[in-house]
Protein backbone atom coordinates (compact mmCIF):
# COMPACT_ATOMS: atom_id res chain seq x y z
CA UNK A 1 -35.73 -138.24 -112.65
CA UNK A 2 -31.74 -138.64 -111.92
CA UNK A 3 -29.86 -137.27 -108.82
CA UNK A 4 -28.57 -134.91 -111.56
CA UNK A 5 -32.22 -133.46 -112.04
CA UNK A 6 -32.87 -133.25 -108.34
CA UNK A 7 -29.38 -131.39 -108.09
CA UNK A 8 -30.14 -128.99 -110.52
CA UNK A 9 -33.96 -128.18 -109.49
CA UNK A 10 -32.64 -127.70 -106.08
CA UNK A 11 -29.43 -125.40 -106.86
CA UNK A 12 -32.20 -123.58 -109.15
CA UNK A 13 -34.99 -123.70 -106.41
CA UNK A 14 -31.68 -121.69 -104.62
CA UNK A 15 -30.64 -119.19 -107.18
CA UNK A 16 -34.64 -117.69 -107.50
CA UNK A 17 -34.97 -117.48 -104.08
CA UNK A 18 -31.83 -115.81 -103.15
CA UNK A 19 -32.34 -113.57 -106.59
CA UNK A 20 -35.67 -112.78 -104.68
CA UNK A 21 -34.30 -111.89 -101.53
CA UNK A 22 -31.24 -109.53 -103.12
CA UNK A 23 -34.34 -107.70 -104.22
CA UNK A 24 -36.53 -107.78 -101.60
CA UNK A 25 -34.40 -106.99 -98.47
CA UNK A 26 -34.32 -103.95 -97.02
CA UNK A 27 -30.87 -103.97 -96.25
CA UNK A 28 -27.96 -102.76 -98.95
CA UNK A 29 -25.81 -105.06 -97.33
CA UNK A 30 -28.00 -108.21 -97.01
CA UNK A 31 -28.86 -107.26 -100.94
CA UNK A 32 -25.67 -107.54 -102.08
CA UNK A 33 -24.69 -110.98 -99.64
CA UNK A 34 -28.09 -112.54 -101.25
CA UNK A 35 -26.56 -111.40 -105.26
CA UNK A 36 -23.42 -113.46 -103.72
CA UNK A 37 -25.72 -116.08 -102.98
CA UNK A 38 -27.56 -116.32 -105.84
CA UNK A 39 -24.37 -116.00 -108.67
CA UNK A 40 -22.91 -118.62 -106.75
CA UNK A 41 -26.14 -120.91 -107.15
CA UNK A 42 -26.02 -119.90 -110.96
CA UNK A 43 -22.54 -121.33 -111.29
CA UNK A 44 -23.71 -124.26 -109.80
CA UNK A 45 -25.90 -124.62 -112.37
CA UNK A 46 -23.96 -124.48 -114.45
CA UNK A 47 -21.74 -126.89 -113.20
CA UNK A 48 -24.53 -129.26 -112.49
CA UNK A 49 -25.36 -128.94 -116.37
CA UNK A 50 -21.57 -130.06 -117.49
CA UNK A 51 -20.48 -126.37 -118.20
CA UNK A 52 -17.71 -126.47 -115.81
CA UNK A 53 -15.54 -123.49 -117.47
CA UNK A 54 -18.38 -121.09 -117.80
CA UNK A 55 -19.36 -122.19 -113.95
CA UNK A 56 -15.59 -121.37 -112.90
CA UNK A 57 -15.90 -118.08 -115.40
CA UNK A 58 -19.30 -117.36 -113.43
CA UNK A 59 -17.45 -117.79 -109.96
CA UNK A 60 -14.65 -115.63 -111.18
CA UNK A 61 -16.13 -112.72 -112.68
CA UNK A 62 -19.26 -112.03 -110.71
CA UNK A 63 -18.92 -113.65 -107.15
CA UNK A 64 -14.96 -113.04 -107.52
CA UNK A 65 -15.14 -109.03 -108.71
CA UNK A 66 -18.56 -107.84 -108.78
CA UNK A 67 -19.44 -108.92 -105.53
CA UNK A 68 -16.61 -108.20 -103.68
CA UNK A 69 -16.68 -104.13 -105.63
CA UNK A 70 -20.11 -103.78 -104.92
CA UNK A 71 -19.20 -104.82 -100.67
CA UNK A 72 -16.03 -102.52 -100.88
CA UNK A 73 -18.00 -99.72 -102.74
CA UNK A 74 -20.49 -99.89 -99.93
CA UNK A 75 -17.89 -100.71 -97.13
CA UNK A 76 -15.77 -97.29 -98.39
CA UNK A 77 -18.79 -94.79 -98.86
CA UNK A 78 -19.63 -95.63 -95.45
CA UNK A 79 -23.09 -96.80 -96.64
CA UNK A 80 -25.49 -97.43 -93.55
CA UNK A 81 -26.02 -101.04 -92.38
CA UNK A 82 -29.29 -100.74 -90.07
CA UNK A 83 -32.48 -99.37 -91.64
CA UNK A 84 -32.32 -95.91 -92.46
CA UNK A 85 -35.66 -94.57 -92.87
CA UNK A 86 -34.49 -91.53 -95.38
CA UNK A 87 -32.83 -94.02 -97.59
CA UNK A 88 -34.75 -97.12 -97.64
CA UNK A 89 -36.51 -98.03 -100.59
CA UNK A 90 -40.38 -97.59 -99.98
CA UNK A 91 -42.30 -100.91 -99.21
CA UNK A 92 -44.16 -100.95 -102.48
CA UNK A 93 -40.58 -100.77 -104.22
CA UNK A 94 -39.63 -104.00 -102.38
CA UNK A 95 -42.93 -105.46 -103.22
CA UNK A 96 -42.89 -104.44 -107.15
CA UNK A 97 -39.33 -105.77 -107.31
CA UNK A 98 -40.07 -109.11 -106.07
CA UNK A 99 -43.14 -109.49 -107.97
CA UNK A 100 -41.13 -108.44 -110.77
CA UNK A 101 -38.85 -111.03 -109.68
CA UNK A 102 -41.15 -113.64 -109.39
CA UNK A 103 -42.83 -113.12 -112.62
CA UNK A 104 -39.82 -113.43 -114.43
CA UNK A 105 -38.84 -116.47 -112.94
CA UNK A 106 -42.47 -117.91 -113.60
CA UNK A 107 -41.87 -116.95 -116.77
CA UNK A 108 -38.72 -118.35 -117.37
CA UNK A 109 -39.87 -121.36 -115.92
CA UNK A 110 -42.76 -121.73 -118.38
CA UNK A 111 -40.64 -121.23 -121.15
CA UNK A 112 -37.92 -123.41 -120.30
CA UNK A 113 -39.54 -126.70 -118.94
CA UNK A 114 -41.44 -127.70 -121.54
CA UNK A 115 -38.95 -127.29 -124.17
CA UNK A 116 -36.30 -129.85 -121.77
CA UNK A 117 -39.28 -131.72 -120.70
CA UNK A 118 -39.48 -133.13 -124.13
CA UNK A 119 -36.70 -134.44 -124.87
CA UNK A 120 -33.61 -136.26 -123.14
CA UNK A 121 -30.04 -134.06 -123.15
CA UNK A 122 -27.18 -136.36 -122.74
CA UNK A 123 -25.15 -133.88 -120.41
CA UNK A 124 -22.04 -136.87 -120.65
CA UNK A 125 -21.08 -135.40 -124.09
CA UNK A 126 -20.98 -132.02 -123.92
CA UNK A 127 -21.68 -130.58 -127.64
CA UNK A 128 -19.52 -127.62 -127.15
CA UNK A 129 -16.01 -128.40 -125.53
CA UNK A 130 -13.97 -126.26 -123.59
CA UNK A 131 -11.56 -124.98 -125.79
CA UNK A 132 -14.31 -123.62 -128.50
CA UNK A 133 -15.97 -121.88 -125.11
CA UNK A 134 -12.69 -120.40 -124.46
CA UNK A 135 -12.21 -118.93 -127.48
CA UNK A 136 -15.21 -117.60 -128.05
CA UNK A 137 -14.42 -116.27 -124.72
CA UNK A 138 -10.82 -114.78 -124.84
CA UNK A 139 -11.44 -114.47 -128.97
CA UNK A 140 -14.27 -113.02 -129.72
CA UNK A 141 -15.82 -111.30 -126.43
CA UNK A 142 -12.05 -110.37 -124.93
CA UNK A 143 -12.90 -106.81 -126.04
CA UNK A 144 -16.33 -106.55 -124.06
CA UNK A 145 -14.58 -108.27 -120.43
CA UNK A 146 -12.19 -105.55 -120.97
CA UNK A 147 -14.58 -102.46 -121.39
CA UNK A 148 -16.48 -104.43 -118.07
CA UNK A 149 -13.06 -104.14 -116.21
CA UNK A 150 -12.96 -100.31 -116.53
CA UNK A 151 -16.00 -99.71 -116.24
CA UNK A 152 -15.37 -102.14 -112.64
CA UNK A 153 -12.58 -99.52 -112.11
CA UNK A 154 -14.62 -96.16 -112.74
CA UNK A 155 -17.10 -97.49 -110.98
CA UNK A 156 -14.86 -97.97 -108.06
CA UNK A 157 -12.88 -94.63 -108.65
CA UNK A 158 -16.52 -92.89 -108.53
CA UNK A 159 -17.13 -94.59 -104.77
CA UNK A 160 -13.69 -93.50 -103.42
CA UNK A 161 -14.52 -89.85 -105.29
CA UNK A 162 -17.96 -89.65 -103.65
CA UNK A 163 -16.78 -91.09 -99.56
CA UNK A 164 -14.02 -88.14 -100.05
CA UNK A 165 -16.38 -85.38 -100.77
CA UNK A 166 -18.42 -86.81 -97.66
CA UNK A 167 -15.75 -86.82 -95.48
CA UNK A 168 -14.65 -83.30 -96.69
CA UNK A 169 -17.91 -81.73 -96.34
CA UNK A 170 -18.29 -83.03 -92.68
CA UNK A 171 -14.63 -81.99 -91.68
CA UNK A 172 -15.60 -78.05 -92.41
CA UNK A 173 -18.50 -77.99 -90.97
């Protein structure tokens, strides 16, 4: 086993367990600092496995925009950081998430390791380079990073929308 190996398990060993926790926690905004977590893990992978652009791509999109929408869509509808009682998921939603959570990676797990177990990947010579990835990329999928970056801006339209009708509904009464 290299120190790339040990990298990797550990940076994975990271990504299930914060992927775990985002859907375990009882707190929105723990959740969504534990998805930050955990995409930012992935990308190491990522980078750990020689796929720097798709790592940087992953850092970008996700922990870059998602992230930082889904913490401004919950910072601007005034969501509630404490436990809330009338909004908190019940416990056995927490518990049927992770387990749900867990299984999957189990299952993942299973899949994957004996399939790389096998054989040895020379991660030095990448078979793809980063100029096909890119194309592929800003070729072929342009069109689908575009209808995500609307639906990113509807989505964020819809949170400003919905803290407005809050705020006017409590101003007249």
């Amino acid at each position: 086993m290299t120190i790339r190996d040990i990298v990797f398990v550990v940076v994975g060993v990271i990504t299930a367990l914060s992927g775990l926790l985002a859907v375990s926690t009882r707190h929105v905004v723990h959740a969504a600092l534990w998805l930050l977590v955990c995409l930012g893990s992935l990308a190491g992978c990522y980078i750990v496995l020689g796929q720097e652009l798709v790592g940087i791509v992953q850092l970008l999109v996700y922990v870059g925009a998602i992230v930082v929408l889904v913490l401004f869509a919950l910072m601007l509808t005034r969501a509630p950081i404490g436990p809330q009682p009338d909004v908190d998921a019940p416990a056995w939603q927490r518990l049927a998430a992770t387990l749900l959570g867990a299984a999957t990676t189990v299952l993942l797990a299973l899949t994957a390791l004996p399939v790389v177990g096998r054989e040895q990947v020379d991660l030095d010579t990448p078979v793809v380079s980063t100029q096909q990835i890119a194309s592929g990329i800003f070729g072929t999928w342009v069109w689908p990073f575009e209808l995500l970056s609307v639906l990113l801006l509807v989505a964020l339209v819809g949170a400003f929308a919905v803290s407005r009708t809050v705020l006017r509904r409590r101003s007249r009464s």
